[in-house]
N, C-alpha and C. Protein backbone atom coordinates (compact mmCIF):
# COMPACT_ATOMS: atom_id res chain seq x y z
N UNK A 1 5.57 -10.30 41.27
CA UNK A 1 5.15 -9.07 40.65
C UNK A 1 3.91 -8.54 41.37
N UNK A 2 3.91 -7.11 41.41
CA UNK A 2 2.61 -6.68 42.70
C UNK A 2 1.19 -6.59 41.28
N UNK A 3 0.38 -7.31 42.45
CA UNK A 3 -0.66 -6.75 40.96
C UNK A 3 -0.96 -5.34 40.44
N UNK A 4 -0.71 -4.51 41.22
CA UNK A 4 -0.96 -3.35 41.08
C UNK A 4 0.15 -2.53 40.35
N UNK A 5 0.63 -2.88 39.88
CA UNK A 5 1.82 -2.31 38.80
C UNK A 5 1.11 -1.90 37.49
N UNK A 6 1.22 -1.12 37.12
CA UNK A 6 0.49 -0.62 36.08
C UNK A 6 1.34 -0.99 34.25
N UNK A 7 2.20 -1.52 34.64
CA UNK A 7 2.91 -2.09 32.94
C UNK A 7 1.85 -3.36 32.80
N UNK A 8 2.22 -3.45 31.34
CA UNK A 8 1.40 -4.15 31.23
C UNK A 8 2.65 -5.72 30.56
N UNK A 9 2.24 -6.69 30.58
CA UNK A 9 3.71 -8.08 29.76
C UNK A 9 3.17 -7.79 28.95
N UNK A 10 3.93 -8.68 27.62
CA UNK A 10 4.00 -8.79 26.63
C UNK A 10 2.61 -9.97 26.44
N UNK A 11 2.29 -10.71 27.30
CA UNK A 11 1.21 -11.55 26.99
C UNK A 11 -0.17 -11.37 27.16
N UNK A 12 -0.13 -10.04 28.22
CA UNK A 12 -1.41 -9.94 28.25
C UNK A 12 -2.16 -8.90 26.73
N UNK A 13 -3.14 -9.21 27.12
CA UNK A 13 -4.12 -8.64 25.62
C UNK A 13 -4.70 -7.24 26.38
N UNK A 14 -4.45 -6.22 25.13
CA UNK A 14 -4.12 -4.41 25.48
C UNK A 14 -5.76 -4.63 24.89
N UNK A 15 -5.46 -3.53 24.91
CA UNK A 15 -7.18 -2.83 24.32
C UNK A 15 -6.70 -1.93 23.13
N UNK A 16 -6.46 -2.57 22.06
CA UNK A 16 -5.83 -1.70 20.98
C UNK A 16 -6.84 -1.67 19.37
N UNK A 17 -8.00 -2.07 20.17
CA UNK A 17 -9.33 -2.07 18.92
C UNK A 17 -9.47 -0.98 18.48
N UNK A 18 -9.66 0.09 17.52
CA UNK A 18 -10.27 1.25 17.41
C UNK A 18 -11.72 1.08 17.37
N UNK A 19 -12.31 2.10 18.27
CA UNK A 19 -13.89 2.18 18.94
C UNK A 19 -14.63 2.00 17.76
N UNK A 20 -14.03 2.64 16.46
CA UNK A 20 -15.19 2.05 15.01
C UNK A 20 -15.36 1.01 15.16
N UNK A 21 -13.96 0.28 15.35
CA UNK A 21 -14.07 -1.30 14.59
C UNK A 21 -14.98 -2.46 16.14
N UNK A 22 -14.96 -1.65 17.38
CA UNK A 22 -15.57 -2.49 18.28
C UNK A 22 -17.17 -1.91 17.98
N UNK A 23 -17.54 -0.87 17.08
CA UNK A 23 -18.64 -0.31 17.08
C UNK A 23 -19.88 -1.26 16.10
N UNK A 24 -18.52 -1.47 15.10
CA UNK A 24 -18.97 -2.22 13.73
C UNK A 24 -19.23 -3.81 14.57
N UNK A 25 -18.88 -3.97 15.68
CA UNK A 25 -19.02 -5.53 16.48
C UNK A 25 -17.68 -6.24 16.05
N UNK A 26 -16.51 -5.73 15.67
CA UNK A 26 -15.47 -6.58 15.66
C UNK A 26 -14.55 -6.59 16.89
N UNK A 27 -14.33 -7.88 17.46
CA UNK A 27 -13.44 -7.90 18.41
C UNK A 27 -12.34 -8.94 18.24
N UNK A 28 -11.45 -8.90 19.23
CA UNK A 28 -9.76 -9.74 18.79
C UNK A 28 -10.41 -10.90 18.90
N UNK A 29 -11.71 -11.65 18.84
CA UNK A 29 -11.61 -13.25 18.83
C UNK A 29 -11.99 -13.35 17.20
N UNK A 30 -12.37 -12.89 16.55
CA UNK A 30 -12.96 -12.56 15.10
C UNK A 30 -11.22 -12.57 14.03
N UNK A 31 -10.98 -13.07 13.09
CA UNK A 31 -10.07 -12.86 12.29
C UNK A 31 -9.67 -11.09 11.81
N UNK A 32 -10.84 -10.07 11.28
CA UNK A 32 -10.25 -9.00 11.32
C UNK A 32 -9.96 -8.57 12.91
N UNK A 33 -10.67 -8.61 13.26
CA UNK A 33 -10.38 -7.68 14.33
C UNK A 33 -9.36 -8.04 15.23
N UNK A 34 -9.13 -9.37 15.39
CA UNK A 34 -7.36 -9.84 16.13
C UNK A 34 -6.29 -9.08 14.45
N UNK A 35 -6.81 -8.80 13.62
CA UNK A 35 -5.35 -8.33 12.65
C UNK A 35 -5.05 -6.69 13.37
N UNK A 36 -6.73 -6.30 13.04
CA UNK A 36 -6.46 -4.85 13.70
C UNK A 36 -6.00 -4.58 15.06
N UNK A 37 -6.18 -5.79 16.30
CA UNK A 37 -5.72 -5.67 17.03
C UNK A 37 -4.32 -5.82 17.10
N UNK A 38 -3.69 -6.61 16.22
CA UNK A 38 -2.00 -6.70 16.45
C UNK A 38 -1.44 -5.73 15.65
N UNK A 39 -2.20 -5.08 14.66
CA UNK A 39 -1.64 -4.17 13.85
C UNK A 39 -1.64 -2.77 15.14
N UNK A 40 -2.97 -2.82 15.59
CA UNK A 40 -2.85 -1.42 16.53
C UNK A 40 -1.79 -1.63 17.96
N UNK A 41 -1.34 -3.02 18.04
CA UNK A 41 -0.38 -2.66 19.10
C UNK A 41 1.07 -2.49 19.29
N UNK A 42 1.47 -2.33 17.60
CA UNK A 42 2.58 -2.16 17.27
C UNK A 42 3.20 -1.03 17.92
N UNK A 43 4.32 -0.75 17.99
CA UNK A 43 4.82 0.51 18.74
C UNK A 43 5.83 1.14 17.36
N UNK A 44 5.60 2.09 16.98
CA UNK A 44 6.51 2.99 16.32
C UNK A 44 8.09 3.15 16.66
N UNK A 45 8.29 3.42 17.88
CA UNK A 45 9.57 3.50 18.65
C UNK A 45 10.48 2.65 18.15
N UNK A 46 9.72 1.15 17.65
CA UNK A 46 10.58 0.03 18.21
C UNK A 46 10.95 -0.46 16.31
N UNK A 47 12.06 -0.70 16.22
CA UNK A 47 12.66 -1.35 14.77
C UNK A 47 11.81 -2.51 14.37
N UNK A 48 11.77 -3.58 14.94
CA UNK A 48 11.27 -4.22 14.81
C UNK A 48 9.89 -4.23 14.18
N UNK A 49 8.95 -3.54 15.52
CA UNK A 49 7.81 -3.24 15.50
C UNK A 49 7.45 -2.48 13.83
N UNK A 50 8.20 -1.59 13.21
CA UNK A 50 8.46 -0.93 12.70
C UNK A 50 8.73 -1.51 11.18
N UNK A 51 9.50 -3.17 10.96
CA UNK A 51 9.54 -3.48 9.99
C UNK A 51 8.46 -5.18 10.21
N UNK A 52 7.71 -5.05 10.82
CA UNK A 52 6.29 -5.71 10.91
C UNK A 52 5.15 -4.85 9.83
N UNK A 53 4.99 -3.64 10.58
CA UNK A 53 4.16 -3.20 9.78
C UNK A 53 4.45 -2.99 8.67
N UNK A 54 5.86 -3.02 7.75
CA UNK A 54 6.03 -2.79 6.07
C UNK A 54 5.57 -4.12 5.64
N UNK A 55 5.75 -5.26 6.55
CA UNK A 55 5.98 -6.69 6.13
C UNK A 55 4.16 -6.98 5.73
N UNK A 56 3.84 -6.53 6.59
CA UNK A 56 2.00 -6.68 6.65
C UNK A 56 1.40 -5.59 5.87
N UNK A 57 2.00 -4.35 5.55
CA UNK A 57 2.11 -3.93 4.10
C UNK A 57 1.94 -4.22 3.10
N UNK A 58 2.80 -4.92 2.72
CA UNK A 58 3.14 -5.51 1.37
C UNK A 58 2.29 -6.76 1.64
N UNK A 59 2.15 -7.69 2.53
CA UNK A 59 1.38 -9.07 2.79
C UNK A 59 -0.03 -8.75 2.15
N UNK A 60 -0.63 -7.32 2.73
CA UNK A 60 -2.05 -7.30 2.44
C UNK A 60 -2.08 -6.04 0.83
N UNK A 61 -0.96 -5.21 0.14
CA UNK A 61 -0.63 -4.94 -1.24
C UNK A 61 -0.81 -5.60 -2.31
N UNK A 62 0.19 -6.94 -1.88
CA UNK A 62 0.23 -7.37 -3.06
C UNK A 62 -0.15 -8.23 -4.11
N UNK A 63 -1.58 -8.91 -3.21
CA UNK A 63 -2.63 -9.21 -3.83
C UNK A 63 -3.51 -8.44 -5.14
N UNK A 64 -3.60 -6.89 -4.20
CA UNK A 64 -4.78 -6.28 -4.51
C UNK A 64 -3.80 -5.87 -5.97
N UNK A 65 -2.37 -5.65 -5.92
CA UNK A 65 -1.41 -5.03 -6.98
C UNK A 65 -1.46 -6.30 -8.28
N UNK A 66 -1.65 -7.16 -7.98
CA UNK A 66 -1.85 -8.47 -8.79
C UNK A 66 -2.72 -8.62 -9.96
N UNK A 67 -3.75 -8.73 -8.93
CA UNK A 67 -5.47 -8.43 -9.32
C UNK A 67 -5.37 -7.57 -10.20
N UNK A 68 -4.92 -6.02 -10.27
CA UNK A 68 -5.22 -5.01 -10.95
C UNK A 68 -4.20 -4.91 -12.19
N UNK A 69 -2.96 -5.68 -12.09
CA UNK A 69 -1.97 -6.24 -12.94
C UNK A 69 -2.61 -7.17 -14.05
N UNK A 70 -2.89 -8.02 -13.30
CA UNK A 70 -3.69 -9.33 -14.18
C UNK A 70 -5.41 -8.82 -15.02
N UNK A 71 -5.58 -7.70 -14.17
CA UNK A 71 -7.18 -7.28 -14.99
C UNK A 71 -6.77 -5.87 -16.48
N UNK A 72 -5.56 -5.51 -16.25
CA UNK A 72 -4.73 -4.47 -16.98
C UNK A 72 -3.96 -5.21 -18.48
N UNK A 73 -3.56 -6.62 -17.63
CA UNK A 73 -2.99 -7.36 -19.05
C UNK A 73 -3.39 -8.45 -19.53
């Protein structure tokens, strides 16, 4: 592979931080900021990609839906 190819693999690590969250000092070695990083490198296009983010949806929902369930009854 020439190094100079501009795709990038699947293994290397993108730059998909949003500038807040590297502003606030979070980066992908930190627990949020590797979530925000795999959350921001999802691709829309892709099905998959696509039923990740409902899955991590509901993963980080349905706590907070719980909580407010359990403080309601």
């Amino acid at each position: 592979m020439d190094p100079e190819d501009d795709e990038s693999t699947a293994w290397e690590r993108g730059d998909h931080l949003p500038t807040d969250a590297r502003r606030m000092g979070l980066s992908p070695l930190v627990p949020d900021g590797a979530i925000l990083e795999f959350a921001g490198s999802l691709d829309s296009s892709k099905l998959s990609h696509r039923l990740v983010a409902w899955v991590l949806l509901v993963a980080f929902t349905l706590p907070v839906l719980f909580t407010v369930l359990r403080l309601l009854g």
